[in-house]
Protein backbone atom coordinates (compact mmCIF):
# COMPACT_ATOMS: atom_id res chain seq x y z
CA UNK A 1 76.38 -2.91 111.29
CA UNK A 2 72.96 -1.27 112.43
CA UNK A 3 72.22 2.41 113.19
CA UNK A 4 72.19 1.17 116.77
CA UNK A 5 75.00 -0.77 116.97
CA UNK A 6 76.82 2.28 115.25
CA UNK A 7 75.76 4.51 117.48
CA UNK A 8 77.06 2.38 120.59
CA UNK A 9 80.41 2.17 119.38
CA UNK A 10 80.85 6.33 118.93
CA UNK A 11 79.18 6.29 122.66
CA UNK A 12 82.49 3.94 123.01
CA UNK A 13 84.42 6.04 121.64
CA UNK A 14 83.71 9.21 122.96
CA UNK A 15 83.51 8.20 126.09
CA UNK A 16 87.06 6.78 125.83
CA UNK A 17 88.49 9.86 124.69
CA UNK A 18 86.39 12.00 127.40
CA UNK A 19 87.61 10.10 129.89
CA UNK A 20 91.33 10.24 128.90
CA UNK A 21 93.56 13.07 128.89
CA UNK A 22 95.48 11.79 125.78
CA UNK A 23 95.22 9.89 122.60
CA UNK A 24 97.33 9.12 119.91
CA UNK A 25 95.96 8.17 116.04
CA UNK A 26 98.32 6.03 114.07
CA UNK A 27 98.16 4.08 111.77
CA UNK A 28 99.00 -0.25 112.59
CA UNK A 29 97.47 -1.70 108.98
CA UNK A 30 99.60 -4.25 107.57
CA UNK A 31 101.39 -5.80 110.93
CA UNK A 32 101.18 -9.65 110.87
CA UNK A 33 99.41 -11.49 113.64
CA UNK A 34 102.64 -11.64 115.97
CA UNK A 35 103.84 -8.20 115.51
CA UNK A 36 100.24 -6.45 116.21
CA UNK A 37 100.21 -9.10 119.44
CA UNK A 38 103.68 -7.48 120.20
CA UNK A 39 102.34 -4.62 119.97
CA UNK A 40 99.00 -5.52 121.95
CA UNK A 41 101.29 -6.30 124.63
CA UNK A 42 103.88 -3.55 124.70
CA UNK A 43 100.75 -1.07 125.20
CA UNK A 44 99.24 -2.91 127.56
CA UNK A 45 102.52 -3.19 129.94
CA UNK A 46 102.64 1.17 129.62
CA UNK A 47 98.75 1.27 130.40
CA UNK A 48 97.68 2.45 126.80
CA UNK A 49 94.80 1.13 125.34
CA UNK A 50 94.79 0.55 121.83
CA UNK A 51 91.50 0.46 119.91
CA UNK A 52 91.11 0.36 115.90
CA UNK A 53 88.40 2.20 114.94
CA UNK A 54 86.42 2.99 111.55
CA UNK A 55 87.48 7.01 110.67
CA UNK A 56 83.68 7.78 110.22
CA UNK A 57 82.84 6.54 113.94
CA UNK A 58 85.66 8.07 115.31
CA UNK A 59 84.98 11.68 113.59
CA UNK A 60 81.07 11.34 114.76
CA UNK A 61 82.86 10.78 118.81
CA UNK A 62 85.12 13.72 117.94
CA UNK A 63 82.26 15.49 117.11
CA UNK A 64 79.87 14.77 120.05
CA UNK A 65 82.27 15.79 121.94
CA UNK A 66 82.86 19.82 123.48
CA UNK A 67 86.19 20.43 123.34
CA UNK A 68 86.98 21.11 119.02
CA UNK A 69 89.28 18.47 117.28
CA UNK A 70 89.18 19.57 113.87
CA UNK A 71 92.77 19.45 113.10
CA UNK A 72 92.73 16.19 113.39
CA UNK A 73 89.99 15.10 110.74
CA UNK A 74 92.50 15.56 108.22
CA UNK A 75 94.31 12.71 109.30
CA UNK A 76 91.55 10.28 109.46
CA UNK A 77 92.30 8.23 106.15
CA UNK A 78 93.20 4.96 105.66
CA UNK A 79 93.55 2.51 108.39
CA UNK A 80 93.45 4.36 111.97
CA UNK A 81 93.96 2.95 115.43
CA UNK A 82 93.65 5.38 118.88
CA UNK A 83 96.02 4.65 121.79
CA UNK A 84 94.39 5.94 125.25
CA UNK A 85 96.69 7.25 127.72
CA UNK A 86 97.11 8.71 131.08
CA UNK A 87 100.84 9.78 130.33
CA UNK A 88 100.66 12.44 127.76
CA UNK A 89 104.05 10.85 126.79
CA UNK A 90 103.68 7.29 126.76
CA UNK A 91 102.32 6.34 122.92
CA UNK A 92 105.05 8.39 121.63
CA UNK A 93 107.73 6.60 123.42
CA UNK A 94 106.29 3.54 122.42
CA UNK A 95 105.77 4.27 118.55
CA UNK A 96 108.86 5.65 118.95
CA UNK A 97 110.75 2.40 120.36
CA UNK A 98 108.47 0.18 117.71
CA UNK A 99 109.32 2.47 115.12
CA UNK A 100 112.93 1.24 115.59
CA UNK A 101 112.18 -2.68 114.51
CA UNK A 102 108.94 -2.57 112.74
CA UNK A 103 107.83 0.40 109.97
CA UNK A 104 104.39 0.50 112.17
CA UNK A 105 102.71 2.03 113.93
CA UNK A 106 102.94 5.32 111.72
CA UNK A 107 102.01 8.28 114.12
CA UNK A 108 99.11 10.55 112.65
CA UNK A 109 98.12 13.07 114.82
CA UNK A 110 97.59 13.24 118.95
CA UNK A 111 95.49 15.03 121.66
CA UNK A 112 97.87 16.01 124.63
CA UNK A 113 96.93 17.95 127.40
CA UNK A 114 94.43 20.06 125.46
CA UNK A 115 96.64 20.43 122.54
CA UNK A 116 96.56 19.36 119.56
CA UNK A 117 100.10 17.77 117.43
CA UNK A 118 99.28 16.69 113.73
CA UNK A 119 102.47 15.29 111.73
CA UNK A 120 105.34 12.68 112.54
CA UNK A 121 107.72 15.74 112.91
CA UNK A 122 106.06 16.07 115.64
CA UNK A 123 106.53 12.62 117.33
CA UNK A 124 110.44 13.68 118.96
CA UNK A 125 108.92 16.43 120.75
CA UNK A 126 106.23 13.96 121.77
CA UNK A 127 108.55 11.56 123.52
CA UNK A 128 110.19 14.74 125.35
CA UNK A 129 106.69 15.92 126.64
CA UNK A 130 107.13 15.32 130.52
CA UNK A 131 103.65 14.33 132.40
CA UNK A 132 101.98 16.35 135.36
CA UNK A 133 103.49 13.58 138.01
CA UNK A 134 106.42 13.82 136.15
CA UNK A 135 106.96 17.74 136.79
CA UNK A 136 105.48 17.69 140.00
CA UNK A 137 108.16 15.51 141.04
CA UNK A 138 110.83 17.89 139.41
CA UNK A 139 109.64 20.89 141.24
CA UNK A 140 109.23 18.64 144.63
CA UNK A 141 113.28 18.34 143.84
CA UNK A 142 114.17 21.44 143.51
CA UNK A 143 112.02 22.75 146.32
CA UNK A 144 113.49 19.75 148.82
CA UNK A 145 116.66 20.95 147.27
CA UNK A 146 117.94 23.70 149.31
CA UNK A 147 116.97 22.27 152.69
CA UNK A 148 118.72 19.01 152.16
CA UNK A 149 121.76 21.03 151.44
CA UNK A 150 121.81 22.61 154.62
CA UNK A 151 120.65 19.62 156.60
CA UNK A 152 123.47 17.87 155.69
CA UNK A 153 125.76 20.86 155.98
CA UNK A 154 124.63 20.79 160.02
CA UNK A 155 125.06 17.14 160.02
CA UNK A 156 128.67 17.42 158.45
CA UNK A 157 129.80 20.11 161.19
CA UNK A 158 128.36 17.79 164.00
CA UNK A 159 125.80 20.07 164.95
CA UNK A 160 127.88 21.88 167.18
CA UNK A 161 126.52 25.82 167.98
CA UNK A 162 130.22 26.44 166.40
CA UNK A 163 129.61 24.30 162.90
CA UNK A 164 125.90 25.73 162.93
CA UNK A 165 127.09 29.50 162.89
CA UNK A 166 130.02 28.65 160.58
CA UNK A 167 128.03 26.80 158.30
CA UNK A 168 125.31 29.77 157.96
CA UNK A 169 127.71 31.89 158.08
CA UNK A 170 129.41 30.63 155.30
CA UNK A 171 126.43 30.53 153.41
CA UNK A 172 125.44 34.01 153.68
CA UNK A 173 128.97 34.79 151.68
């Protein structure tokens, strides 16, 4: 490979992981053909893209980039692949699920949400991690919450003055 050619691929790279507001490192060496298409697939039905990358090329786009991911340098040995994802969640549910058939993908390290997680003790907390759509639509809940409860405490009096004033009334109790 030429200095070029190198130098194309950490543009790649970097501007993969710039443009993503996760990634996962693991490690998929030694999957036969059919498992790693599995595998292909399974990522590419979450939206993750998975990429396997030389360490060096991959610490150079680390590098280039602003935000500092030197806890995760450690981790670049052996064979290492990087799963892109929008949902800060969604590699660790898969390694996780994969995990349970296959001894691959071996989880390395990950960049969530501007944090950094280095270790497979850390993949269970991983898979709990909840995304920003995820808790928006929580709080939506709760917030909606309240109001549907005394919509359809109005509705369930008949909206009668009577059933309105009892029903606030027994609220306010």
């Amino acid at each position: 490979m030429t200095k070029e050619e190198k130098q194309l691929q950490i543009e790649s790279i970097a501007s993969s992981i710039g443009g993503t507001p996760n990634f996962y490192l693991a490690d998929i060496s030694g999957l036969d053909a059919d498992t790693t298409f599995q595998l292909r697939k399974a990522c590419h039905k979450n939206g993750i893209k998975l990429a396997v990358v030389k360490n060096t090329l991959l610490k150079k786009a680390l590098d280039s980039l602003e935000a500092d991911y030197s806890e995760v340098y450690d981790t670049l040995k052996g064979n290492t692949s990087v799963m892109f994802s929008d949902k800060g969640n969604a590699p660790a549910k898969l390694i996780n699920e994969f995990n349970k058939k296959h001894d691959k993908p071996v989880f390395k390290a990950a960049y969530v949400e501007e944090s950094i997680y280095v270790g497979a003790d850390q993949l269970p907390m991983l898979t709990e991690i909840k995304s920003k759509d995820e808790l928006l639509g929580e709080i939506i809940g709760l917030l909606q919450s309240p109001a549907t409860n005394v919509i359809s405490a109005l509705k369930a009096q008949g909206g009668s003055i009577a059933g309105i004033l009892q029903t606030l009334a027994e609220k306010g109790e």
